[in-house]
Protein backbone atom coordinates (compact mmCIF):
# COMPACT_ATOMS: atom_id res chain seq x y z
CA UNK A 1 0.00 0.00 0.00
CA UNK A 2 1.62 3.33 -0.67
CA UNK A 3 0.28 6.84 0.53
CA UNK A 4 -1.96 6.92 3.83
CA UNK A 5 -4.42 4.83 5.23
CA UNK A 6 -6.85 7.38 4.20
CA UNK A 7 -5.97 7.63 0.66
CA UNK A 8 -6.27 3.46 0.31
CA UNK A 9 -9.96 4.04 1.54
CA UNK A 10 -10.59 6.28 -0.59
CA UNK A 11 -9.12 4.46 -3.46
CA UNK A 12 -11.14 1.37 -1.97
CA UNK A 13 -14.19 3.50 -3.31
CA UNK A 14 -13.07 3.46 -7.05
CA UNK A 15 -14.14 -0.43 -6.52
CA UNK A 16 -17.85 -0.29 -5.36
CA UNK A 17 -19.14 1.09 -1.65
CA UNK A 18 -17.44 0.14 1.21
CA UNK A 19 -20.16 -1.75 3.89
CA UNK A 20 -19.62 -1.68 7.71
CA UNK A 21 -20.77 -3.98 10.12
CA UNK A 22 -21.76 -5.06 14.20
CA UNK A 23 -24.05 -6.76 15.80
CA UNK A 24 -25.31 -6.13 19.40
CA UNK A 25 -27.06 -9.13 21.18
CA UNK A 26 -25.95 -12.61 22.31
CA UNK A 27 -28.97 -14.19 19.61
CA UNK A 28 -30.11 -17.27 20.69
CA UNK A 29 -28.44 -17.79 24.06
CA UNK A 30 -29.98 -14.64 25.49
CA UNK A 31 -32.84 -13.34 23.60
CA UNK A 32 -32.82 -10.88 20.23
CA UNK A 33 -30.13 -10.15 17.93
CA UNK A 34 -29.62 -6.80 16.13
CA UNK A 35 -27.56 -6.57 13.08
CA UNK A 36 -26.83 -2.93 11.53
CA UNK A 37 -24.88 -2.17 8.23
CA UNK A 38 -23.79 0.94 6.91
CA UNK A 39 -22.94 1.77 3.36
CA UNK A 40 -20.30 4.34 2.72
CA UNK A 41 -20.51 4.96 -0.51
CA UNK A 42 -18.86 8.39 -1.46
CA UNK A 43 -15.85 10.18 -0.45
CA UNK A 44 -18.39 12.84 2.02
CA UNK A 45 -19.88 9.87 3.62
CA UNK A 46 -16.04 8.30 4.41
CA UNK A 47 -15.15 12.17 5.80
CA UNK A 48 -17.84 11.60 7.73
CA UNK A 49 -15.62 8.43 9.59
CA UNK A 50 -12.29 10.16 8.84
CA UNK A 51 -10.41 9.97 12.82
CA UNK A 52 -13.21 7.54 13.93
CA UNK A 53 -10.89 6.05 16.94
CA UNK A 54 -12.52 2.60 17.23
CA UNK A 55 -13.55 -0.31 15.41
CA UNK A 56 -15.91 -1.39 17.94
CA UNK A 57 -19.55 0.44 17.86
CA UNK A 58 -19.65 -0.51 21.60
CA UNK A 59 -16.71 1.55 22.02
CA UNK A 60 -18.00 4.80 20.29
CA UNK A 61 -17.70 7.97 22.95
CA UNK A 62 -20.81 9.86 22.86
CA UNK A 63 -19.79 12.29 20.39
CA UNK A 64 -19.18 9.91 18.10
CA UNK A 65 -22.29 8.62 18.24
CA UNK A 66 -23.63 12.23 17.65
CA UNK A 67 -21.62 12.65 14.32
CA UNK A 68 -22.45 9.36 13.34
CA UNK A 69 -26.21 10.55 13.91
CA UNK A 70 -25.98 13.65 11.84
CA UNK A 71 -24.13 12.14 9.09
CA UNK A 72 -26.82 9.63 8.02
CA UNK A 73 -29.84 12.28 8.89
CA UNK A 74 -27.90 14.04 6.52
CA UNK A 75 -27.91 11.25 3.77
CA UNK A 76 -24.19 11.28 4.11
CA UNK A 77 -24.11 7.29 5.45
CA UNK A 78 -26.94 5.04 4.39
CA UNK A 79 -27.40 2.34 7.60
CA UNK A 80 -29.91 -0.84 7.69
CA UNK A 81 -30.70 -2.53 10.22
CA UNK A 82 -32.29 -6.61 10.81
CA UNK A 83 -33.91 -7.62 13.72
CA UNK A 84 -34.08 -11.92 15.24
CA UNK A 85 -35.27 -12.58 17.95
CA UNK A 86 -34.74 -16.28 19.56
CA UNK A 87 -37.90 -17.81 17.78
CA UNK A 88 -37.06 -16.36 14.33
């Protein structure tokens, strides 16, 4: 890889969107299971991330959260979301 780490994401772009992903729940073992993806599909939505110090949603200081917020009420960051619960 040559130049930054940001310039390789943004080059990453040139391929297709880039798609991240968590999960909060235990599924099966303790009840429901929510999945969330976000697609980050132009070079404003990956300034949107640009400094974002974890890799762990969980992690994410509440200001974080707050940008994160703003950026896809904004149409910057385009997240979806699925839903299990134990039954499913």
């Amino acid at each position: 890889m040559t130049g930054t780490p940001w310039e390789h994401d943004l080059s990453l772009l040139a391929h297709g969107p880039i798609v991240g992903i968590d999960e909060v729940g235990r599924g099966c073992v303790a009840g429901p299971i929510v999945a969330c993806a976000v697609e980050i599909a132009s070079p404003a939505a990956l300034e949107c991330l640009r400094g974002l110090p974890v890799r762990d949603s969980k992690a994410l200081s509440s200001v974080w959260r707050q940008k994160i917020v703003v950026a896809a009420a904004a149409g910057a960051l385009t997240p979806k979301f699925a839903f299990r619960d134990a039954t499913s």
